[in-house]
PDB file of N, CA and C in Angstrom:
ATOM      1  N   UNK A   1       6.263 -21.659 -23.316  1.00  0.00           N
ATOM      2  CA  UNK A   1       6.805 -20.322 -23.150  1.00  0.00           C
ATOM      3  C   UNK A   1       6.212 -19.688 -21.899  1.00  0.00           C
ATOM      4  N   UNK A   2       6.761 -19.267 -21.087  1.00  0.00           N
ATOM      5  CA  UNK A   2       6.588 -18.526 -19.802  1.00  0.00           C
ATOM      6  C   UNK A   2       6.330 -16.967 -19.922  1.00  0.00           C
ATOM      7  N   UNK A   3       4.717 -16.654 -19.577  1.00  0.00           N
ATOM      8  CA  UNK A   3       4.567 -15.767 -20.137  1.00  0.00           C
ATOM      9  C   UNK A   3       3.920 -14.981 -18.702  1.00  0.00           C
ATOM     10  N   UNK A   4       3.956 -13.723 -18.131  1.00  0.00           N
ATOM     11  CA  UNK A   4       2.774 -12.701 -16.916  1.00  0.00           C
ATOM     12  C   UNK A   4       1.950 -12.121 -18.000  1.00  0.00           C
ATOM     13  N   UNK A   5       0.954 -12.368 -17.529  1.00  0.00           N
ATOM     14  CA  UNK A   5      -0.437 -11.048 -17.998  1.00  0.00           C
ATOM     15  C   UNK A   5      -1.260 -10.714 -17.024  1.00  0.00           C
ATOM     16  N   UNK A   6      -0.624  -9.719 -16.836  1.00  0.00           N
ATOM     17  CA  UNK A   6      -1.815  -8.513 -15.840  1.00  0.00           C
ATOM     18  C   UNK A   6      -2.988  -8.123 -16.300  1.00  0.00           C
ATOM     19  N   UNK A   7      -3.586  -8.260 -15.708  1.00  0.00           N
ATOM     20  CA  UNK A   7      -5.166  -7.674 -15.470  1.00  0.00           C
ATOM     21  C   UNK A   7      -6.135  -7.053 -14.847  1.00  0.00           C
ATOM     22  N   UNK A   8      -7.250  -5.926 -14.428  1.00  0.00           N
ATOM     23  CA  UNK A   8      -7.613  -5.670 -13.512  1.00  0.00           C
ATOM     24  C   UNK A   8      -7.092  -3.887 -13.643  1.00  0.00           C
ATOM     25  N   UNK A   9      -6.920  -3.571 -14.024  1.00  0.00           N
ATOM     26  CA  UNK A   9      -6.617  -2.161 -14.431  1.00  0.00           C
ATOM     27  C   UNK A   9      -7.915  -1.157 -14.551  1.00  0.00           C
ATOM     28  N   UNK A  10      -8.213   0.023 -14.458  1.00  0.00           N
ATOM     29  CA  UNK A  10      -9.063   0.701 -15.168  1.00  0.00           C
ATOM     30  C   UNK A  10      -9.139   2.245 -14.944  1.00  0.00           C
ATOM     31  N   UNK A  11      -9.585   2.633 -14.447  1.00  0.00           N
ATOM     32  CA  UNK A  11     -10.429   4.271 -14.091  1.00  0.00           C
ATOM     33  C   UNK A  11     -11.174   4.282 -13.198  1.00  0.00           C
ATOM     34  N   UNK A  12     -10.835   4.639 -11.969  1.00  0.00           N
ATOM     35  CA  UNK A  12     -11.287   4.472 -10.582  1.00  0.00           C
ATOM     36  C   UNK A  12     -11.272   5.894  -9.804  1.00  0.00           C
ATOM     37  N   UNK A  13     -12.363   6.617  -9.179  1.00  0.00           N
ATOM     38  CA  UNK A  13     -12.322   7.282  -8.178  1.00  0.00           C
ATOM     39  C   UNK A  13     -10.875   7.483  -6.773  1.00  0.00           C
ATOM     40  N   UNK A  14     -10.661   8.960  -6.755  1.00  0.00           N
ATOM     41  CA  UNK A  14      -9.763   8.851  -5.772  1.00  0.00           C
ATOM     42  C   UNK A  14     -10.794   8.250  -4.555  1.00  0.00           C
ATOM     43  N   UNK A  15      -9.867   7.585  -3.566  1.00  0.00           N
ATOM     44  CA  UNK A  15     -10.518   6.651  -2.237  1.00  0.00           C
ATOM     45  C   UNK A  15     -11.245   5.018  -2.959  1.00  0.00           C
ATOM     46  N   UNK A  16     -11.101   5.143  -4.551  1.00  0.00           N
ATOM     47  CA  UNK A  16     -11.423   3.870  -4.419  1.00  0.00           C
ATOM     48  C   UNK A  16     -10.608   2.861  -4.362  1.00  0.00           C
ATOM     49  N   UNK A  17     -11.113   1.499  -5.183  1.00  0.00           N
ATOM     50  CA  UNK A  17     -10.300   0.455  -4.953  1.00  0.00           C
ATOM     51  C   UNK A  17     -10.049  -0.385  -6.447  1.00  0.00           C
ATOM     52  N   UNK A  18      -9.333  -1.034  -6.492  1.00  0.00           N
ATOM     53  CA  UNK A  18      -8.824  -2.174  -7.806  1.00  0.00           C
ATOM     54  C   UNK A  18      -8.060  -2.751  -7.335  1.00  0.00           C
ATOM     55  N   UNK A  19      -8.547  -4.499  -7.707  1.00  0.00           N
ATOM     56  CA  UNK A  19      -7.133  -5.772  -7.389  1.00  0.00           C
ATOM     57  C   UNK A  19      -6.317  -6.298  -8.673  1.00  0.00           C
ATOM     58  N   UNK A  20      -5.654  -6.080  -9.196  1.00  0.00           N
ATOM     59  CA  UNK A  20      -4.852  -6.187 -10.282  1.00  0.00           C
ATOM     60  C   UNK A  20      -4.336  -7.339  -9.636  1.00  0.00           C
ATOM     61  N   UNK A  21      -4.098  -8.476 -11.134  1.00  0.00           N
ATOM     62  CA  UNK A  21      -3.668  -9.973 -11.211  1.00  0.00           C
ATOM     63  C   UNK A  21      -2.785 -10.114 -12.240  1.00  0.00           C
ATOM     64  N   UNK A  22      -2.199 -10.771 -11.951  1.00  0.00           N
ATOM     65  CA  UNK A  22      -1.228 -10.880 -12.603  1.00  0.00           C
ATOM     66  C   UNK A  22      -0.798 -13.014 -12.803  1.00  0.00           C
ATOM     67  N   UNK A  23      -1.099 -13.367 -13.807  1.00  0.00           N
ATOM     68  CA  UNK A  23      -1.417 -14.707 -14.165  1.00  0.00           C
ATOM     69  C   UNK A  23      -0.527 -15.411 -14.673  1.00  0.00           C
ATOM     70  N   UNK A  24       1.038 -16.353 -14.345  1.00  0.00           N
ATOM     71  CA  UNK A  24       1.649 -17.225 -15.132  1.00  0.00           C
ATOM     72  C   UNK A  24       1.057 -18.172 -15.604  1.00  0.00           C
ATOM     73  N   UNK A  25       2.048 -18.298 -16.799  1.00  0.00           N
ATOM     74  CA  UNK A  25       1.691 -19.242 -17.804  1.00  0.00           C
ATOM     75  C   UNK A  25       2.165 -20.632 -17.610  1.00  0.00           C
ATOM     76  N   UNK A  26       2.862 -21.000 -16.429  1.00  0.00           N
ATOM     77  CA  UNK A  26       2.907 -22.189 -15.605  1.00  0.00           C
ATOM     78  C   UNK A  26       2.879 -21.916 -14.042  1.00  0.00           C
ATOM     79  N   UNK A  27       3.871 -22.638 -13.509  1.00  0.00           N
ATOM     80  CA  UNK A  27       3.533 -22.241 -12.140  1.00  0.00           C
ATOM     81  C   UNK A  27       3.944 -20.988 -11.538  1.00  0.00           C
ATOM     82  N   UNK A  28       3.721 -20.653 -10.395  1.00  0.00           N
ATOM     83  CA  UNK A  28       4.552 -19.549  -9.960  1.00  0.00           C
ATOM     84  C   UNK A  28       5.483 -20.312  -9.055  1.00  0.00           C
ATOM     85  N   UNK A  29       5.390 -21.094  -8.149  1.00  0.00           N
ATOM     86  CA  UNK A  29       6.274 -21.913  -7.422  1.00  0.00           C
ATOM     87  C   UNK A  29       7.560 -21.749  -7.879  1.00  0.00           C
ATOM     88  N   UNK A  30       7.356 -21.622  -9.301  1.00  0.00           N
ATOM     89  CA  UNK A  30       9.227 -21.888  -9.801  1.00  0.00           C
ATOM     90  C   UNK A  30       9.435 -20.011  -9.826  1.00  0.00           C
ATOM     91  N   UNK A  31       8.821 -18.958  -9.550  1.00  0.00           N
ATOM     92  CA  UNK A  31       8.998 -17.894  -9.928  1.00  0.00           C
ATOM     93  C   UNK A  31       9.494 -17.660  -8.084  1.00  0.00           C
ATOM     94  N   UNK A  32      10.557 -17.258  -7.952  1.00  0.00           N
ATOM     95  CA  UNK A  32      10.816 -17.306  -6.849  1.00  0.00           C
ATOM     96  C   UNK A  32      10.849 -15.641  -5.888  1.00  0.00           C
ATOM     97  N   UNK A  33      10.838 -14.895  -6.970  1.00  0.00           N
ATOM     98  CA  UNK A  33      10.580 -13.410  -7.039  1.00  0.00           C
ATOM     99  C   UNK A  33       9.629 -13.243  -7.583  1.00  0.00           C
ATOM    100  N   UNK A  34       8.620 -12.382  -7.467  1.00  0.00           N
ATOM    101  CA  UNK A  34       7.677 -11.572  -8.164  1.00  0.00           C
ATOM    102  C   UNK A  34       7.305 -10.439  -7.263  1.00  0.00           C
ATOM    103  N   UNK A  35       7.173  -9.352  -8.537  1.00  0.00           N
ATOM    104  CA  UNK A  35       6.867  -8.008  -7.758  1.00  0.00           C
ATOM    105  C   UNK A  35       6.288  -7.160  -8.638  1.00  0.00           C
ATOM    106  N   UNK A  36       5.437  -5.998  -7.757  1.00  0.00           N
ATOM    107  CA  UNK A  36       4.604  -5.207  -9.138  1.00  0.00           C
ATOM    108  C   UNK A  36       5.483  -3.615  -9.048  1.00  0.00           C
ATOM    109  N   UNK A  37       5.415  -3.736 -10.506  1.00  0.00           N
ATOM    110  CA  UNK A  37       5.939  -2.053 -10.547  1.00  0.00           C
ATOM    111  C   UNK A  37       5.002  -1.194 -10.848  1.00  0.00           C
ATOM    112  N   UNK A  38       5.458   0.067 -10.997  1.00  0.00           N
ATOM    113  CA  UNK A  38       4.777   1.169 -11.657  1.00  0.00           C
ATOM    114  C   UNK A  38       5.350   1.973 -12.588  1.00  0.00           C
ATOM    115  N   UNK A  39       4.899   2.446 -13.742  1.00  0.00           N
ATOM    116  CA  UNK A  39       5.620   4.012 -14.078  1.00  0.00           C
ATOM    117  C   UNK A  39       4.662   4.403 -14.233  1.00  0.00           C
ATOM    118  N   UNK A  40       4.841   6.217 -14.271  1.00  0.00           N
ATOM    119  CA  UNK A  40       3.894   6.995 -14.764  1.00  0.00           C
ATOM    120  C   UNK A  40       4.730   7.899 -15.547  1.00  0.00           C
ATOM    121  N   UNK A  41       3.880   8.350 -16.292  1.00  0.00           N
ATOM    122  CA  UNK A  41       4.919   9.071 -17.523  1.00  0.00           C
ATOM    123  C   UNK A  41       5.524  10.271 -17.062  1.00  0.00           C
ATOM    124  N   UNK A  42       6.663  10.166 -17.542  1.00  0.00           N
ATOM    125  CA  UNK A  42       8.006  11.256 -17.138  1.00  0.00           C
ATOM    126  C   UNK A  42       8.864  10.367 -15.927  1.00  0.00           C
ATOM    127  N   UNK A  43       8.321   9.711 -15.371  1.00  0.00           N
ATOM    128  CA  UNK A  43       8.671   9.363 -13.957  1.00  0.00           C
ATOM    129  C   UNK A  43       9.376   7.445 -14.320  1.00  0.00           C
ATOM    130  N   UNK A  44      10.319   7.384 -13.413  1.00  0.00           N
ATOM    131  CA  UNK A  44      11.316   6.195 -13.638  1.00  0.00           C
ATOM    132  C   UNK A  44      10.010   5.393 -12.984  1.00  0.00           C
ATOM    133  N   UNK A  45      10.489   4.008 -13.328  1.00  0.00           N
ATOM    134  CA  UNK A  45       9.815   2.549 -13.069  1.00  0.00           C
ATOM    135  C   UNK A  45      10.188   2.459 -11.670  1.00  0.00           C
ATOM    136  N   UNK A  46       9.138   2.423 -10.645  1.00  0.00           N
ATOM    137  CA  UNK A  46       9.417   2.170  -9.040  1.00  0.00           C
ATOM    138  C   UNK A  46       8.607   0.857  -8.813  1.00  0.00           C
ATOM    139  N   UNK A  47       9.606   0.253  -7.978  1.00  0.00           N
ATOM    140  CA  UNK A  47       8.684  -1.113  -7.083  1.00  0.00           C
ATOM    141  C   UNK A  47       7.625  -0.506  -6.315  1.00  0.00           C
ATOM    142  N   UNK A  48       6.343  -1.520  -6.072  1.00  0.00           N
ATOM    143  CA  UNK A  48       5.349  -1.179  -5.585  1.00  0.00           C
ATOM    144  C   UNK A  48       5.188  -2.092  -4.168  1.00  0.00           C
ATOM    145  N   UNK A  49       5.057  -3.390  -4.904  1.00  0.00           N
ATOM    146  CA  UNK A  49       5.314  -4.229  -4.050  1.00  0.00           C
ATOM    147  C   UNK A  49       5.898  -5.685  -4.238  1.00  0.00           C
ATOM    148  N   UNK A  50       6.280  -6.368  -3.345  1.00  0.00           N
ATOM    149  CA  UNK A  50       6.854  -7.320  -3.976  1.00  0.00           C
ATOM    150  C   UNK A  50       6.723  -8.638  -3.013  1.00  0.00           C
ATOM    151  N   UNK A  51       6.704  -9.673  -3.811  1.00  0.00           N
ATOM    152  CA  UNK A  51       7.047 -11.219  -2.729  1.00  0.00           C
ATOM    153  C   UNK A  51       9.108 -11.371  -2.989  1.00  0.00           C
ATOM    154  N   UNK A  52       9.866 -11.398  -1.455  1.00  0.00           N
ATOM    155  CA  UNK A  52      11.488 -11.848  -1.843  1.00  0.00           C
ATOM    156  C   UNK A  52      11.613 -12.893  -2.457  1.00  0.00           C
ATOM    157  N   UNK A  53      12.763 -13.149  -1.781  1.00  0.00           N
ATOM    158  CA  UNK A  53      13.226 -14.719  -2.610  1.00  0.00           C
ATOM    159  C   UNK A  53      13.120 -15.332  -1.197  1.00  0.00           C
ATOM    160  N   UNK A  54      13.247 -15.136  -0.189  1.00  0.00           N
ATOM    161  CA  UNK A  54      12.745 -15.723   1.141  1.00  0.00           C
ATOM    162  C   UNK A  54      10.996 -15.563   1.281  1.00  0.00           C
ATOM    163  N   UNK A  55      10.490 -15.004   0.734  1.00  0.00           N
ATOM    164  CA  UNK A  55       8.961 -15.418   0.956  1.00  0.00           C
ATOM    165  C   UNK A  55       8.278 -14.106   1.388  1.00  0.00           C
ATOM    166  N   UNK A  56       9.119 -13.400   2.165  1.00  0.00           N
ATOM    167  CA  UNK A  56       8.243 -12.068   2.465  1.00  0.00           C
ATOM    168  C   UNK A  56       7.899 -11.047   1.998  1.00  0.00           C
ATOM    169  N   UNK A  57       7.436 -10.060   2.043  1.00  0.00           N
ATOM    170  CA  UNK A  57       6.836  -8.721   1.511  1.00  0.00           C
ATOM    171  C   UNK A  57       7.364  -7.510   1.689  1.00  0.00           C
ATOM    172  N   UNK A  58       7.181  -6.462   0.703  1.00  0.00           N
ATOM    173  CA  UNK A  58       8.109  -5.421   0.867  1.00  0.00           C
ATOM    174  C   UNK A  58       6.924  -4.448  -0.491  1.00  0.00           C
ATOM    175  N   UNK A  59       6.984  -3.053   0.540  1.00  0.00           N
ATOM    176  CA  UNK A  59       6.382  -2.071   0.228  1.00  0.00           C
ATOM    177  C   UNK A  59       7.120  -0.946  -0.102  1.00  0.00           C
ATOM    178  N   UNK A  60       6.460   0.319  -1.041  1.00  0.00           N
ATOM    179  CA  UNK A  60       7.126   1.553  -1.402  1.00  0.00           C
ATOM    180  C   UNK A  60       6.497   1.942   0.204  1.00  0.00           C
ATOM    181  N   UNK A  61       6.923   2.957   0.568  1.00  0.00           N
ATOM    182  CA  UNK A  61       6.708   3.890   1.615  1.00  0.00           C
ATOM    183  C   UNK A  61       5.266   4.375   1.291  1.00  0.00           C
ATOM    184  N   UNK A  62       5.347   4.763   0.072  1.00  0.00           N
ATOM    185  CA  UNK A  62       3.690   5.669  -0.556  1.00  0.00           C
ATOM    186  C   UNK A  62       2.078   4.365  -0.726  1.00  0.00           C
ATOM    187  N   UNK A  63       3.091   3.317  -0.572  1.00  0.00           N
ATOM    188  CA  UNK A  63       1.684   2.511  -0.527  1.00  0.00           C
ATOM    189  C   UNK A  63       1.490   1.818   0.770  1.00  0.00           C
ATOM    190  N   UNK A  64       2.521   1.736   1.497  1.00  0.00           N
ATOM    191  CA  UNK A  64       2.335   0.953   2.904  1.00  0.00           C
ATOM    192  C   UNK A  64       1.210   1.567   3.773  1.00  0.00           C
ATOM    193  N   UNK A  65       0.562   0.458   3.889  1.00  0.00           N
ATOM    194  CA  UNK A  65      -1.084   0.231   4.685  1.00  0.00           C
ATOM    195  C   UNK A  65      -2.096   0.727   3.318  1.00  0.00           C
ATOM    196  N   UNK A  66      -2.130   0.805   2.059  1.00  0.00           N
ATOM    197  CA  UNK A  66      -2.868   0.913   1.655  1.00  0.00           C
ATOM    198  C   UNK A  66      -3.204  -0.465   0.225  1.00  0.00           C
ATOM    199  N   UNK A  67      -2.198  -0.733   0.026  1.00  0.00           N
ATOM    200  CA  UNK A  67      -1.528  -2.097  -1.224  1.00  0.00           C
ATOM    201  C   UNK A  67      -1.599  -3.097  -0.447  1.00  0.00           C
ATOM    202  N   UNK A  68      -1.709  -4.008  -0.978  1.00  0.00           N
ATOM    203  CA  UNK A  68      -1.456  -5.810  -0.138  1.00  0.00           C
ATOM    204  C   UNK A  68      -1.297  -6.538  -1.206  1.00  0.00           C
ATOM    205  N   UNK A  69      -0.529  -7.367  -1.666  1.00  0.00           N
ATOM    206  CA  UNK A  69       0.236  -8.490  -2.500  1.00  0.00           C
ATOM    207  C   UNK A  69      -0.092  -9.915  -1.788  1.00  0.00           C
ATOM    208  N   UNK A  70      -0.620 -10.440  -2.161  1.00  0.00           N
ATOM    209  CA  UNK A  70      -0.868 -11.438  -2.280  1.00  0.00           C
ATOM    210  C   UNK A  70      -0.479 -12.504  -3.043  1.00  0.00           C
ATOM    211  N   UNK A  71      -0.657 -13.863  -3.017  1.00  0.00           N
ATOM    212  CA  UNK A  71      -0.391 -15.156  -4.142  1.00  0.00           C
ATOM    213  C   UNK A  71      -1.265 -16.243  -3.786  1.00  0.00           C
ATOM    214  N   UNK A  72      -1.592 -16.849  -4.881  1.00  0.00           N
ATOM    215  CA  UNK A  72      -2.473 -17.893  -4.802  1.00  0.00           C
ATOM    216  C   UNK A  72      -1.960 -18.881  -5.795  1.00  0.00           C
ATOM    217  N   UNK A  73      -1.311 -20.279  -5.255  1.00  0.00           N
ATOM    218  CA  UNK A  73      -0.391 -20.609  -6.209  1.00  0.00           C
ATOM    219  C   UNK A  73      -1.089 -21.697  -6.546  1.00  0.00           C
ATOM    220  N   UNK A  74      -2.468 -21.868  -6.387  1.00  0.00           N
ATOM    221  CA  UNK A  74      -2.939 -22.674  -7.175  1.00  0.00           C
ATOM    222  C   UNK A  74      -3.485 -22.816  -8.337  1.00  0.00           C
ATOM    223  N   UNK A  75      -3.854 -20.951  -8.531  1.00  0.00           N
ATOM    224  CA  UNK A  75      -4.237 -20.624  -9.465  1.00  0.00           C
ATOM    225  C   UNK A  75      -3.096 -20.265 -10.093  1.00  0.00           C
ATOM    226  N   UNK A  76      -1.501 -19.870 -10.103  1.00  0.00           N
ATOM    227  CA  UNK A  76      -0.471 -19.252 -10.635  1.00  0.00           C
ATOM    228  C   UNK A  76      -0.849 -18.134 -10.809  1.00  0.00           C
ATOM    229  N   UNK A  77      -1.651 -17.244 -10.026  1.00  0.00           N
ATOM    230  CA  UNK A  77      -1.665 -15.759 -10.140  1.00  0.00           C
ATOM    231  C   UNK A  77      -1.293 -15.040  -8.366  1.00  0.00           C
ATOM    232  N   UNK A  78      -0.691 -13.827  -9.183  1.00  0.00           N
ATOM    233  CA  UNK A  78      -0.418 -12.686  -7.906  1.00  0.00           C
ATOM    234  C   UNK A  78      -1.264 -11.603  -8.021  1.00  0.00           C
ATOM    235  N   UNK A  79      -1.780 -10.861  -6.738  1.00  0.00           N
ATOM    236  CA  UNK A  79      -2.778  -9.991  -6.518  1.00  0.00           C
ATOM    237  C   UNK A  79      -1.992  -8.882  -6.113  1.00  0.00           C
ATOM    238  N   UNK A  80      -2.363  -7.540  -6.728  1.00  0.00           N
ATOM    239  CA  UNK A  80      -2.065  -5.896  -5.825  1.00  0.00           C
ATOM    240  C   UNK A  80      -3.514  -5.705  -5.429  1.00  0.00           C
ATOM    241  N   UNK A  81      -4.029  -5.874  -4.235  1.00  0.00           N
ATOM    242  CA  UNK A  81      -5.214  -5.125  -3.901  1.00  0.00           C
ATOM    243  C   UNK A  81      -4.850  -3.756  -3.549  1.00  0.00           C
ATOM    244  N   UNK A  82      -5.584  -2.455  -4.246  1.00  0.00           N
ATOM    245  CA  UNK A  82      -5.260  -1.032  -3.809  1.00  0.00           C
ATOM    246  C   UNK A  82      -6.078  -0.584  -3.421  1.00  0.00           C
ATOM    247  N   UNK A  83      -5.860  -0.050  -1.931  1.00  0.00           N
ATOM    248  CA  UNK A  83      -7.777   0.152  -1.449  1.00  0.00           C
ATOM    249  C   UNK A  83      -6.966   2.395  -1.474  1.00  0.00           C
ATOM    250  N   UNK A  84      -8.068   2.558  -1.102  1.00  0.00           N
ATOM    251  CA  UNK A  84      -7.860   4.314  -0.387  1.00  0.00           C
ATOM    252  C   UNK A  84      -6.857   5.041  -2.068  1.00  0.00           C
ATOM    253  N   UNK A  85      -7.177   4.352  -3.622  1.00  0.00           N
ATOM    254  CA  UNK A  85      -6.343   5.243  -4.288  1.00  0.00           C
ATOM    255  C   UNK A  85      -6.443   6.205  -4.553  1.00  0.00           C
ATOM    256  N   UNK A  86      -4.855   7.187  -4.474  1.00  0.00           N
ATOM    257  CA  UNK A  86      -5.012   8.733  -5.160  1.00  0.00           C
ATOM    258  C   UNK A  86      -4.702   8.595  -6.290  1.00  0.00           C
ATOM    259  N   UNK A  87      -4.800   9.859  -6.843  1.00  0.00           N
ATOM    260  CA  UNK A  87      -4.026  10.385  -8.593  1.00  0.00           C
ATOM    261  C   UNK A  87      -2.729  10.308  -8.411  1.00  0.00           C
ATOM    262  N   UNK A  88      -1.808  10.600  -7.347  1.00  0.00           N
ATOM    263  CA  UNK A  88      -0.763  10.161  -7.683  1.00  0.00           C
ATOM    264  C   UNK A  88      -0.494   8.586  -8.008  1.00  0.00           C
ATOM    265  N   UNK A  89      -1.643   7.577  -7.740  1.00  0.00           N
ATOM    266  CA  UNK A  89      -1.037   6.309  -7.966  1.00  0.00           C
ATOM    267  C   UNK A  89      -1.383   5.980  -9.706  1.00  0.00           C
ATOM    268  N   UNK A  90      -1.426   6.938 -10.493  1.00  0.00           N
ATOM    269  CA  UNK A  90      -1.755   6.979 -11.851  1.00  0.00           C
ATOM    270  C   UNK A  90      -1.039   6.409 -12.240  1.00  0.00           C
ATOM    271  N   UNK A  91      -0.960   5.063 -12.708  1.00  0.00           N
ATOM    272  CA  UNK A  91       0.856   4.848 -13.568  1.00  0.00           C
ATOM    273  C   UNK A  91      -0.237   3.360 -14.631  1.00  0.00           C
ATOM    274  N   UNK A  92       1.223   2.985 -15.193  1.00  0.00           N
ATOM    275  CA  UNK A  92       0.726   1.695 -15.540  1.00  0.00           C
ATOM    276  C   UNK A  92       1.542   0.719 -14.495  1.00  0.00           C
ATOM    277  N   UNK A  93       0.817  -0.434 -14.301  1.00  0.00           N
ATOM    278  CA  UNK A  93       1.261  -1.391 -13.558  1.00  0.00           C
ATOM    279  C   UNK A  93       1.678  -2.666 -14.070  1.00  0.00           C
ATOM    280  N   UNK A  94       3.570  -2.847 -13.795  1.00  0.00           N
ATOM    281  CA  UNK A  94       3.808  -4.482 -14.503  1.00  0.00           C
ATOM    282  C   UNK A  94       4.344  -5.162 -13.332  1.00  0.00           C
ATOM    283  N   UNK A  95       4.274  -6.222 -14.022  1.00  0.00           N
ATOM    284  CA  UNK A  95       4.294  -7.397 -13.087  1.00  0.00           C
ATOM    285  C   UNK A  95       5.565  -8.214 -13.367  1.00  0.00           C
ATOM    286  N   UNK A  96       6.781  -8.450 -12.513  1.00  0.00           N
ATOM    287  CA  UNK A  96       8.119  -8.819 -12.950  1.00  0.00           C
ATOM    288  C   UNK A  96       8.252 -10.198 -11.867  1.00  0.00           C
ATOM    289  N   UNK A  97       8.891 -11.393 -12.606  1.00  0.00           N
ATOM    290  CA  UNK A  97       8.906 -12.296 -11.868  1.00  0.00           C
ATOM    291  C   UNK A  97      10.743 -12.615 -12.322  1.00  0.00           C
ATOM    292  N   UNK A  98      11.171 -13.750 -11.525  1.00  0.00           N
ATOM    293  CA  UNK A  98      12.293 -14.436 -11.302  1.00  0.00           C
ATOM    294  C   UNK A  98      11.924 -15.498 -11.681  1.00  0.00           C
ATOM    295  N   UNK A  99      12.126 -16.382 -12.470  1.00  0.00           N
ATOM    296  CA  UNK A  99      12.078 -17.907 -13.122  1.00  0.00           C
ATOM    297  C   UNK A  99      13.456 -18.655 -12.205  1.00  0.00           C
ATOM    298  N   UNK A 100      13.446 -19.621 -11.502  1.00  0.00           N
ATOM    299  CA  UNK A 100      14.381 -20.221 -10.829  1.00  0.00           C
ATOM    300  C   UNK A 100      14.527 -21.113 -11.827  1.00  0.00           C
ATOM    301  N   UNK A 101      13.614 -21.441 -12.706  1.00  0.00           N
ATOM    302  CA  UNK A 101      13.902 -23.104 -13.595  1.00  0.00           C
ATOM    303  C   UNK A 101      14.751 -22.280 -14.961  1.00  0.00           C
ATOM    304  N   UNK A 102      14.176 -21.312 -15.476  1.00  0.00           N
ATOM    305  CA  UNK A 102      14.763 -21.311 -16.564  1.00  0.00           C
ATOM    306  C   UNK A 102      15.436 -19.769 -16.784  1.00  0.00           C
ATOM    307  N   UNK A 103      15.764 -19.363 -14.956  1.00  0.00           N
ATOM    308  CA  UNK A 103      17.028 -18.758 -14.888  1.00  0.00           C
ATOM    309  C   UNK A 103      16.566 -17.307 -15.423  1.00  0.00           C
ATOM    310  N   UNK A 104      15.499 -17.127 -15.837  1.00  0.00           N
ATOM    311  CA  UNK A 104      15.431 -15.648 -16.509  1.00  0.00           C
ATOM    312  C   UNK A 104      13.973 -14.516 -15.504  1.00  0.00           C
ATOM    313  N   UNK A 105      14.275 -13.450 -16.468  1.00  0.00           N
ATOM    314  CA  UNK A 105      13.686 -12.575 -16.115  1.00  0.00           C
ATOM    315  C   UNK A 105      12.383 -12.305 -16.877  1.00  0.00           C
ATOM    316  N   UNK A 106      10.976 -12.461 -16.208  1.00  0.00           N
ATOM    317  CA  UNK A 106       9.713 -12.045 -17.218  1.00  0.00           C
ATOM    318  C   UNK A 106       9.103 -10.895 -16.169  1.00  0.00           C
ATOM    319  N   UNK A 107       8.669 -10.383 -17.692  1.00  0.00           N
ATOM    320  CA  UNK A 107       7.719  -9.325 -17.402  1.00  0.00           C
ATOM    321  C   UNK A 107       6.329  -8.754 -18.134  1.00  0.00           C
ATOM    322  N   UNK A 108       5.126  -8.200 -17.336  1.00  0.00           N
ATOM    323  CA  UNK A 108       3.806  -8.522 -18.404  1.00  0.00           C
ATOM    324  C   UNK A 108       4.128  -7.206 -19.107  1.00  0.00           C
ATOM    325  N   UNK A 109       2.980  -7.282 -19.741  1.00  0.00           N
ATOM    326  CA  UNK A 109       2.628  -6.366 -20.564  1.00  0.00           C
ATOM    327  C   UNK A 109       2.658  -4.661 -20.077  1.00  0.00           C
ATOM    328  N   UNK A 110       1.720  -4.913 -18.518  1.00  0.00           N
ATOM    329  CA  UNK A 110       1.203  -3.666 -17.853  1.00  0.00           C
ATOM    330  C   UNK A 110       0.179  -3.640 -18.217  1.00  0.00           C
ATOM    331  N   UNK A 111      -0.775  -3.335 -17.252  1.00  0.00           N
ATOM    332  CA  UNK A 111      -1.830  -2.667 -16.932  1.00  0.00           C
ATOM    333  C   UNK A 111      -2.168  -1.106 -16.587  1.00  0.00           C
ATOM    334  N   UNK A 112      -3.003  -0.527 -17.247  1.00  0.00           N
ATOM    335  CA  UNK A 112      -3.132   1.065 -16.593  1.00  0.00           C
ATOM    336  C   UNK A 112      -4.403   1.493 -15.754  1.00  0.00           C
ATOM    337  N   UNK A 113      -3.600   1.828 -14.581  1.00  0.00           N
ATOM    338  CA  UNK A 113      -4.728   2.361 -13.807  1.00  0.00           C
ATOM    339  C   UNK A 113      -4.582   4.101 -13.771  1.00  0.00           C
ATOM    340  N   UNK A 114      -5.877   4.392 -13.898  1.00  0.00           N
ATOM    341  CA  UNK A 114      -5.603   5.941 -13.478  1.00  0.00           C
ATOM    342  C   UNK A 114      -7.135   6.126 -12.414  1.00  0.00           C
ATOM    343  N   UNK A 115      -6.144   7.237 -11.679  1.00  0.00           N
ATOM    344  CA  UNK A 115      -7.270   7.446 -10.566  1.00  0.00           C
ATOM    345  C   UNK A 115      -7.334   9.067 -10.636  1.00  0.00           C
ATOM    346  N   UNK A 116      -8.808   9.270 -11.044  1.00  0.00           N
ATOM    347  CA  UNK A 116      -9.649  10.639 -11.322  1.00  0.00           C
ATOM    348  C   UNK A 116     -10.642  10.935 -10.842  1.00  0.00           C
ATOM    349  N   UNK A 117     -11.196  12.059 -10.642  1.00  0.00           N
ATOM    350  CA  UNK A 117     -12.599  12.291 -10.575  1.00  0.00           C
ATOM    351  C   UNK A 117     -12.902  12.817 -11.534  1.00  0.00           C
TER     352      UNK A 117
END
């Protein structure tokens, strides 16, 4: 069963930092999309960041130069490093992939970050 679990979440200072992971349960190679979202309550589910289906990267406006997405496909996990966070980046964070082998759509659990003083 093909499963994401995010991790790396917590309660962080505005200006600090958290790398949230996000871990398949086989490879990612076959996940040909993956991307991290957000919601925060009241507020619709927005992309954060994402790997295409051609390979490259793509940012919200509100995180560009501060987010970086990463993959490490040896381990089958994807990285959000968030350096410089505010309170507006309060949400929970999921992690949505594209399965090319078995054609479907997964998604984790979510992770919650909130950023306070």
């Amino acid at each position: 069963q093909v499963q994401l679990v995010e991790s790396g979440g917590g309660l962080v200072q505005p200006g600090g930092s958290l790398r949230l992971s996000c871990a398949a349960s086989g490879s990612i190679i076959s996940f040909t999309r993956m991307v991290w979202y957000r919601q925060a309550p009241g507020k619709q589910r927005e992309l954060v960041a994402g790997f295409t289906t051609g390979g490259s990267t793509n940012y919200a406006d509100s995180v560009k130069g501060r987010f970086t997405i990463s993959r490490d496909n040896a381990k089958n996990t994807v990285y959000l490093q968030m350096n410089s966070l505010k309170p507006e980046d309060t949400a929970v964070y999921l992690c949505y992939g594209w399965n090319i082998i078995t054609r479907n759509d997964y998604w984790g659990q979510g992770t919650q970050v909130t950023v306070s003083s």
